[in-house]
PDB file of N, CA and C in Angstrom:
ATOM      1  N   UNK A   1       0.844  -1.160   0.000  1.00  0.00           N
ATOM      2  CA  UNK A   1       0.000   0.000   0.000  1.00  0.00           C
ATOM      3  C   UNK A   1       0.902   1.240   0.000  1.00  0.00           C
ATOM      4  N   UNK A   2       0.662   2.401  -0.476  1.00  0.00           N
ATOM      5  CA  UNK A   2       1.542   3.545  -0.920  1.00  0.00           C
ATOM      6  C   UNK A   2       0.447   4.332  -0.333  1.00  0.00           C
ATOM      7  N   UNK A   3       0.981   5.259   0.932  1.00  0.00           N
ATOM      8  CA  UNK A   3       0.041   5.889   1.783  1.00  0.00           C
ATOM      9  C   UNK A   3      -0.252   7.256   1.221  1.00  0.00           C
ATOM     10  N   UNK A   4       1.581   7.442   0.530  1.00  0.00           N
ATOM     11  CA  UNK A   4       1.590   8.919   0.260  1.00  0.00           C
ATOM     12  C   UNK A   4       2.839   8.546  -1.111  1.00  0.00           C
ATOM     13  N   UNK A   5       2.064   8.632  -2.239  1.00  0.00           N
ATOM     14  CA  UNK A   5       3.167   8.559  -3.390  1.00  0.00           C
ATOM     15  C   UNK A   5       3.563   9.851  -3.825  1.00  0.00           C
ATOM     16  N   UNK A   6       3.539  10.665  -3.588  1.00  0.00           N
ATOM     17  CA  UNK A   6       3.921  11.456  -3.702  1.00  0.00           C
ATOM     18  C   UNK A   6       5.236  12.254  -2.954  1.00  0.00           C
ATOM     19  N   UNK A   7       5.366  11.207  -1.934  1.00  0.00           N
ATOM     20  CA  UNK A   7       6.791  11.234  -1.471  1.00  0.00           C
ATOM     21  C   UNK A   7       7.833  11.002  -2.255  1.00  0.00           C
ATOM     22  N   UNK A   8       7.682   9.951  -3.784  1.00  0.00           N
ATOM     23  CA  UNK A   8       8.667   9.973  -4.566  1.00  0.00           C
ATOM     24  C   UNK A   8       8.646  11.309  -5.434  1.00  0.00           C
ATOM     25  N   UNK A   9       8.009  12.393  -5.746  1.00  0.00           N
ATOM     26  CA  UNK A   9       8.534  12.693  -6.231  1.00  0.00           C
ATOM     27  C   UNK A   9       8.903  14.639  -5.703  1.00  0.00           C
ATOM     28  N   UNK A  10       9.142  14.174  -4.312  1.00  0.00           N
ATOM     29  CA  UNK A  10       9.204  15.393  -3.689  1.00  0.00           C
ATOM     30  C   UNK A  10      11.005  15.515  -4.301  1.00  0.00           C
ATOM     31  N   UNK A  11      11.359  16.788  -3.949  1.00  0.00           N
ATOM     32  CA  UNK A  11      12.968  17.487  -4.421  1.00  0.00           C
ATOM     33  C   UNK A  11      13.074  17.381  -2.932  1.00  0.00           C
ATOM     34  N   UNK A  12      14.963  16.928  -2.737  1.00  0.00           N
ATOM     35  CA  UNK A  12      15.672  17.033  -1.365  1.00  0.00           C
ATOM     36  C   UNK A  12      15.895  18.565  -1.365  1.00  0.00           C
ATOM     37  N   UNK A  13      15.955  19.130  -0.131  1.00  0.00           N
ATOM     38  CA  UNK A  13      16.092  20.725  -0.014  1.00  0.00           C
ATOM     39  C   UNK A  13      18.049  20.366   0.132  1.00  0.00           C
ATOM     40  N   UNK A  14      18.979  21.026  -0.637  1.00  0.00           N
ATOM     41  CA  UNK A  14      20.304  21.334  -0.853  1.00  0.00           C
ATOM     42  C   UNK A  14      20.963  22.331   0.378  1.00  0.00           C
ATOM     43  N   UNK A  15      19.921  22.929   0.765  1.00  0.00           N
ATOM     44  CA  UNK A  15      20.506  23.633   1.823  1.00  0.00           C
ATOM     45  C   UNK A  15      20.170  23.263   3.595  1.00  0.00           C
ATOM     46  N   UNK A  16      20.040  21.787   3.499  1.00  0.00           N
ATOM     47  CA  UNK A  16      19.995  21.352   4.837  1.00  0.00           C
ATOM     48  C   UNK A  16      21.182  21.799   5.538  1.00  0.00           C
ATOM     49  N   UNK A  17      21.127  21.848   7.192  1.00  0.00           N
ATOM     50  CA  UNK A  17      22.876  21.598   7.164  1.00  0.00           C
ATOM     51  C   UNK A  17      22.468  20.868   8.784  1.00  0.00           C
ATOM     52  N   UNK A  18      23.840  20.317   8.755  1.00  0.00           N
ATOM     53  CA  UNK A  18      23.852  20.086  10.529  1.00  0.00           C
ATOM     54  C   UNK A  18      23.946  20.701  11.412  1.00  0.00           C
ATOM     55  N   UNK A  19      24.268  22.475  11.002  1.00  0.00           N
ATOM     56  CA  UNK A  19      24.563  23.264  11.605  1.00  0.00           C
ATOM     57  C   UNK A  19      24.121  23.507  13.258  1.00  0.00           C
ATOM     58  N   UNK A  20      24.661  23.488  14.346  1.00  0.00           N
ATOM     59  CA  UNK A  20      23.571  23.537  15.302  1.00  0.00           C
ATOM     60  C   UNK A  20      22.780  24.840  15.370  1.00  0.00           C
ATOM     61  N   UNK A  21      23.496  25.942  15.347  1.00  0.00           N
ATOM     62  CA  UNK A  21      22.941  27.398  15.102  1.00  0.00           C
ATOM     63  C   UNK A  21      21.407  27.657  13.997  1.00  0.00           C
ATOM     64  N   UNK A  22      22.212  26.545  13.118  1.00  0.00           N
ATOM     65  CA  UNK A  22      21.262  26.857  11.616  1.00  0.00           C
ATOM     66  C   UNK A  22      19.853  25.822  12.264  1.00  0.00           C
ATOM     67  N   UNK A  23      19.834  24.983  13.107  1.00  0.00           N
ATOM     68  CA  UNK A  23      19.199  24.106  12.903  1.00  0.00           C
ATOM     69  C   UNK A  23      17.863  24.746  14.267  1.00  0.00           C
ATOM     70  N   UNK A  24      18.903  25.382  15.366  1.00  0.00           N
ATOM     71  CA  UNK A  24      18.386  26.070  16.226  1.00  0.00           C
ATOM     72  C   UNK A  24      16.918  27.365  15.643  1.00  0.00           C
ATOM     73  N   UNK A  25      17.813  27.831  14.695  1.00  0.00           N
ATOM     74  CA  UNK A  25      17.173  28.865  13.588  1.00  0.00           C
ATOM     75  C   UNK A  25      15.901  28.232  13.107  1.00  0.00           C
ATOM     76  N   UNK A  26      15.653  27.105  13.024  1.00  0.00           N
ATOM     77  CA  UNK A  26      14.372  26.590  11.491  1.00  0.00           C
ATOM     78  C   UNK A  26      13.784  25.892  12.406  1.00  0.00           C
ATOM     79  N   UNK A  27      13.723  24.942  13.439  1.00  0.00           N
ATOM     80  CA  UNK A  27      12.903  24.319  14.227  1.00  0.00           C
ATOM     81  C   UNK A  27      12.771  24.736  15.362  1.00  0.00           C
ATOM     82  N   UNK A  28      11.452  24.359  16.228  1.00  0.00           N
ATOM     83  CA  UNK A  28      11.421  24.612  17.469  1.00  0.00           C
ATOM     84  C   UNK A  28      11.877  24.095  18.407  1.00  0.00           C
ATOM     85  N   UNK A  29      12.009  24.228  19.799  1.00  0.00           N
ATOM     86  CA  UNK A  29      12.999  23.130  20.964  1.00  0.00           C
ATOM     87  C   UNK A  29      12.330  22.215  20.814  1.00  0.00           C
ATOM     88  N   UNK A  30      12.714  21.015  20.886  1.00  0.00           N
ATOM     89  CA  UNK A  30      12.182  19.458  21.663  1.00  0.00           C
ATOM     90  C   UNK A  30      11.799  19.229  20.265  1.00  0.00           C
ATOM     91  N   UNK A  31      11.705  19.699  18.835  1.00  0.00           N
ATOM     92  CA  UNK A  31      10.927  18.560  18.232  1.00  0.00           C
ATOM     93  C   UNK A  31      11.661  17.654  17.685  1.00  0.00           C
ATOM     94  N   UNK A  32      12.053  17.330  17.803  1.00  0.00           N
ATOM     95  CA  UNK A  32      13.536  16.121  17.420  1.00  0.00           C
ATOM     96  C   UNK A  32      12.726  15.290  18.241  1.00  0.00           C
ATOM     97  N   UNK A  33      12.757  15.377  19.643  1.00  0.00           N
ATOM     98  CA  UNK A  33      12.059  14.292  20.482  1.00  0.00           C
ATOM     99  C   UNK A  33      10.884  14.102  20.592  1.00  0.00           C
ATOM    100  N   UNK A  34       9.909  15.134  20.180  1.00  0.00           N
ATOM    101  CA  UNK A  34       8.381  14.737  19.609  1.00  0.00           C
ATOM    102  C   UNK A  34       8.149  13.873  18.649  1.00  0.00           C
ATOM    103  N   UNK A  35       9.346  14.148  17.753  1.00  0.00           N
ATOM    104  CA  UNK A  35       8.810  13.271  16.626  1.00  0.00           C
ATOM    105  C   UNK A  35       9.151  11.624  16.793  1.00  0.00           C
ATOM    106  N   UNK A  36      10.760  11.962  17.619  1.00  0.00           N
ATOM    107  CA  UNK A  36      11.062  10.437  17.865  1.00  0.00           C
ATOM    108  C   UNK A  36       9.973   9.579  18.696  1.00  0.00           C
ATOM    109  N   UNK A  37       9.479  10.211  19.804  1.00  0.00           N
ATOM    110  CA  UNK A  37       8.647   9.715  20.996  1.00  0.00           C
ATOM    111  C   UNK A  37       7.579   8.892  20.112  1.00  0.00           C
ATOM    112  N   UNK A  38       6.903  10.007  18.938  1.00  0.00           N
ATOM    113  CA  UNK A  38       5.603   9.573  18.855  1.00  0.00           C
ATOM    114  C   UNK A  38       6.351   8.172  17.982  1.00  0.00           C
ATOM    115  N   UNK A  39       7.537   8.289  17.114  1.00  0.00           N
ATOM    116  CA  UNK A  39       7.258   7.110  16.228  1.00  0.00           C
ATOM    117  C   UNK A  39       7.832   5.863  17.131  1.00  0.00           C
ATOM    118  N   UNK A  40       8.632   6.132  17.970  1.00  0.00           N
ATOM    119  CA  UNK A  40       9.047   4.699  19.041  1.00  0.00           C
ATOM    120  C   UNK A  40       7.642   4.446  19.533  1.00  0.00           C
ATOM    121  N   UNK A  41       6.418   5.016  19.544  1.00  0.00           N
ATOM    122  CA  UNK A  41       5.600   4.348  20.452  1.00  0.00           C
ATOM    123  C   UNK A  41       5.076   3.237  19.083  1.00  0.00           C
ATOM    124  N   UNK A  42       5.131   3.549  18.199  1.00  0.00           N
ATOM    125  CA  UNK A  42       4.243   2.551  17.263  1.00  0.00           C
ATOM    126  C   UNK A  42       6.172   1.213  17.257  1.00  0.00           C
ATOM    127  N   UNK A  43       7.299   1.560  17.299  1.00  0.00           N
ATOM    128  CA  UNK A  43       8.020   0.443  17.247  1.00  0.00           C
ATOM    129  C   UNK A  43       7.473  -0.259  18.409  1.00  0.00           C
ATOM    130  N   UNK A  44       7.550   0.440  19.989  1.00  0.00           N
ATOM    131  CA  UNK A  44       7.648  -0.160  20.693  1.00  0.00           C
ATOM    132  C   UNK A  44       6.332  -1.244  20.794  1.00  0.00           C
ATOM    133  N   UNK A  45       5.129  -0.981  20.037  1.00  0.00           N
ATOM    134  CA  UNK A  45       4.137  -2.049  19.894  1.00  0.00           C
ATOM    135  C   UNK A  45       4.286  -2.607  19.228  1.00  0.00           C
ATOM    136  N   UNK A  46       5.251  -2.619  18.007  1.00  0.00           N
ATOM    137  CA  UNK A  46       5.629  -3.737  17.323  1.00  0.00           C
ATOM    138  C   UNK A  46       6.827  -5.141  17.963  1.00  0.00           C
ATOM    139  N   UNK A  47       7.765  -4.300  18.906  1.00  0.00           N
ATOM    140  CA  UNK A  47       8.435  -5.320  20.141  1.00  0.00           C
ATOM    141  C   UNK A  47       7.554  -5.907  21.077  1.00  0.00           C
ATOM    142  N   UNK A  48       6.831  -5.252  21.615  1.00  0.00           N
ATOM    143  CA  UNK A  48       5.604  -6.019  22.506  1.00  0.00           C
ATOM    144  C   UNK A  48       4.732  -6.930  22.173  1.00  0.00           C
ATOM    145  N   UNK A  49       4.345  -6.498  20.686  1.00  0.00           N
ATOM    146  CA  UNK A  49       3.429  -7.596  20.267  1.00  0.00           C
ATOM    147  C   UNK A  49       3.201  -7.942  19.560  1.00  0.00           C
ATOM    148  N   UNK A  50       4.221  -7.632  18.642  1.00  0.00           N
ATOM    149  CA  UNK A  50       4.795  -7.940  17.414  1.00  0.00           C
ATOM    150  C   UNK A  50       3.841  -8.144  16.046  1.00  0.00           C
ATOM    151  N   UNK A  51       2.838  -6.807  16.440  1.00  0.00           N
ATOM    152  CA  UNK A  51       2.386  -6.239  15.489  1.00  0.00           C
ATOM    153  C   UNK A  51       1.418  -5.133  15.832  1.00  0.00           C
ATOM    154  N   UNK A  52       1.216  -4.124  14.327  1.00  0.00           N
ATOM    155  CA  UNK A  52       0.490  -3.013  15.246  1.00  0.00           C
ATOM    156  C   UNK A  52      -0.591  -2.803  14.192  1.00  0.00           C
ATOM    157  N   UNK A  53      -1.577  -1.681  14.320  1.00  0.00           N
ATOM    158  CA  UNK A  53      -2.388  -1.649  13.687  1.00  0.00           C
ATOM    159  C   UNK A  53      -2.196  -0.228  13.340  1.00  0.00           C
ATOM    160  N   UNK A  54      -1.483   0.337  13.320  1.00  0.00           N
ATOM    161  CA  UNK A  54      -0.795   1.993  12.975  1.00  0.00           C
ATOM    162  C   UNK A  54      -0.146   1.723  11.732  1.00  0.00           C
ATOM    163  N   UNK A  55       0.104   2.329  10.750  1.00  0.00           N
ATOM    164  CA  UNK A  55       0.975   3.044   9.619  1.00  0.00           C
ATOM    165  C   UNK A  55       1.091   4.386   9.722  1.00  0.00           C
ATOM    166  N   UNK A  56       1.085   5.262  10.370  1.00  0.00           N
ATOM    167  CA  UNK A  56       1.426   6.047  10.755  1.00  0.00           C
ATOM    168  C   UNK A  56       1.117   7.119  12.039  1.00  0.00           C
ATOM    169  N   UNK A  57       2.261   8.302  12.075  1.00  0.00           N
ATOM    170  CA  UNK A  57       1.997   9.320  13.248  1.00  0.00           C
ATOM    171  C   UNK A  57       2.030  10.300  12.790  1.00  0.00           C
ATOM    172  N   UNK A  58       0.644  11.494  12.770  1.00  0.00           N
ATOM    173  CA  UNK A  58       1.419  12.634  12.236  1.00  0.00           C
ATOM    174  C   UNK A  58       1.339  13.229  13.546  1.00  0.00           C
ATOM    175  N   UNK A  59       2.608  14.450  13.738  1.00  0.00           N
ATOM    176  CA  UNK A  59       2.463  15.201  14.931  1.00  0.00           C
ATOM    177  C   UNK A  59       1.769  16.823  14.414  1.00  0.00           C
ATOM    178  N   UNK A  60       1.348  17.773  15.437  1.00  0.00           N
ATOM    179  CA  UNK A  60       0.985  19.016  15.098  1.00  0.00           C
ATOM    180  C   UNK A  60       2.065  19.667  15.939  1.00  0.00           C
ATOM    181  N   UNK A  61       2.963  20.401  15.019  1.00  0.00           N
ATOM    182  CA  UNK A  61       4.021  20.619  15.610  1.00  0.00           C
ATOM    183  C   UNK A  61       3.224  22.493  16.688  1.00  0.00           C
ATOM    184  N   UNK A  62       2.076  22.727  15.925  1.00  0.00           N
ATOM    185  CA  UNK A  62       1.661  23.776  16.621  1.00  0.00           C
ATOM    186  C   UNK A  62       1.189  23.324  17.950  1.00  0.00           C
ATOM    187  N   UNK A  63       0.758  22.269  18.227  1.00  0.00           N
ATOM    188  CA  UNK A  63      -0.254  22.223  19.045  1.00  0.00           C
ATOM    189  C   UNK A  63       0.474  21.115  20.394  1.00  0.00           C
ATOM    190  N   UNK A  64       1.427  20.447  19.436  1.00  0.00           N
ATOM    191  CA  UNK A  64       1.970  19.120  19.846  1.00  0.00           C
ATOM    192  C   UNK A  64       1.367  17.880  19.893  1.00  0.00           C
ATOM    193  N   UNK A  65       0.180  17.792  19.388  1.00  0.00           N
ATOM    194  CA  UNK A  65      -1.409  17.042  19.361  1.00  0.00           C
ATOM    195  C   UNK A  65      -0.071  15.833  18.701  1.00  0.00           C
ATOM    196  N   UNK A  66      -0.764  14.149  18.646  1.00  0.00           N
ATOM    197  CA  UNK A  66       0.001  13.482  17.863  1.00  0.00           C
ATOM    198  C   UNK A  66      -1.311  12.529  17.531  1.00  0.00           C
ATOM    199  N   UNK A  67      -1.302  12.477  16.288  1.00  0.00           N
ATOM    200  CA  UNK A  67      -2.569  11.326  15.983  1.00  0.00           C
ATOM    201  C   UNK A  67      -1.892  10.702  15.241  1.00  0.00           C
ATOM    202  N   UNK A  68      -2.733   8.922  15.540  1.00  0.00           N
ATOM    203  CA  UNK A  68      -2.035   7.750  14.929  1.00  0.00           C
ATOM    204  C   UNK A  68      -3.153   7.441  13.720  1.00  0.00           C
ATOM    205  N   UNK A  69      -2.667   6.860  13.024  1.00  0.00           N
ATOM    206  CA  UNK A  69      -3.490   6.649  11.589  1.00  0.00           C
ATOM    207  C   UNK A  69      -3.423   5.120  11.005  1.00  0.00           C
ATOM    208  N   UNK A  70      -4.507   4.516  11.246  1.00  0.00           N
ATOM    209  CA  UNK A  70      -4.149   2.639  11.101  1.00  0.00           C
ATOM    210  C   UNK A  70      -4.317   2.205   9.378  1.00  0.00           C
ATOM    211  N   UNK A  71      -4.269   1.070   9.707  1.00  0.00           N
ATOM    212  CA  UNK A  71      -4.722   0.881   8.251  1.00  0.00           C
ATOM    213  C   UNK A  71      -5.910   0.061   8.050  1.00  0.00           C
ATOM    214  N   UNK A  72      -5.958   0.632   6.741  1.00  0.00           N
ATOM    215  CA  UNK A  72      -7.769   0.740   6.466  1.00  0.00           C
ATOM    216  C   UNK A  72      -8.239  -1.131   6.430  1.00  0.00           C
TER     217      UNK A  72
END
């Protein structure tokens, strides 16, 4: 199933960087770990019980809201 095909034909942005300053600049605090949190919770139900009913997490980076999205 292809949730979102249109992921192939997105362009990589060239001006990523690792910069910490630069990176400080474009995102907000903690979302590095919002995003990790929400997607370890769907691994960690795949270690527990070795299967899940999620294909995905989107987060609201405004709100911090995180909704899971199963499959149909």
């Amino acid at each position: 199933m292809n949730v979102f095909p249109e992921i192939a034909t997105l362009e990589d942005e060239p001006r990523k960087s690792c910069s910490a300053a630069e990176s400080i600049a474009t995102q907000d605090c903690l979302i590095n770990r919002a995003v990790t949190t929400a997607g370890m919770s769907i691994v960690w139900e795949l270690l527990r019980y070795g299967q899940t009913s999620k294909n995905c997490v989107s987060v609201n980076l405004e709100t911090g809201e995180q909704m899971t999205a199963g499959f149909p």
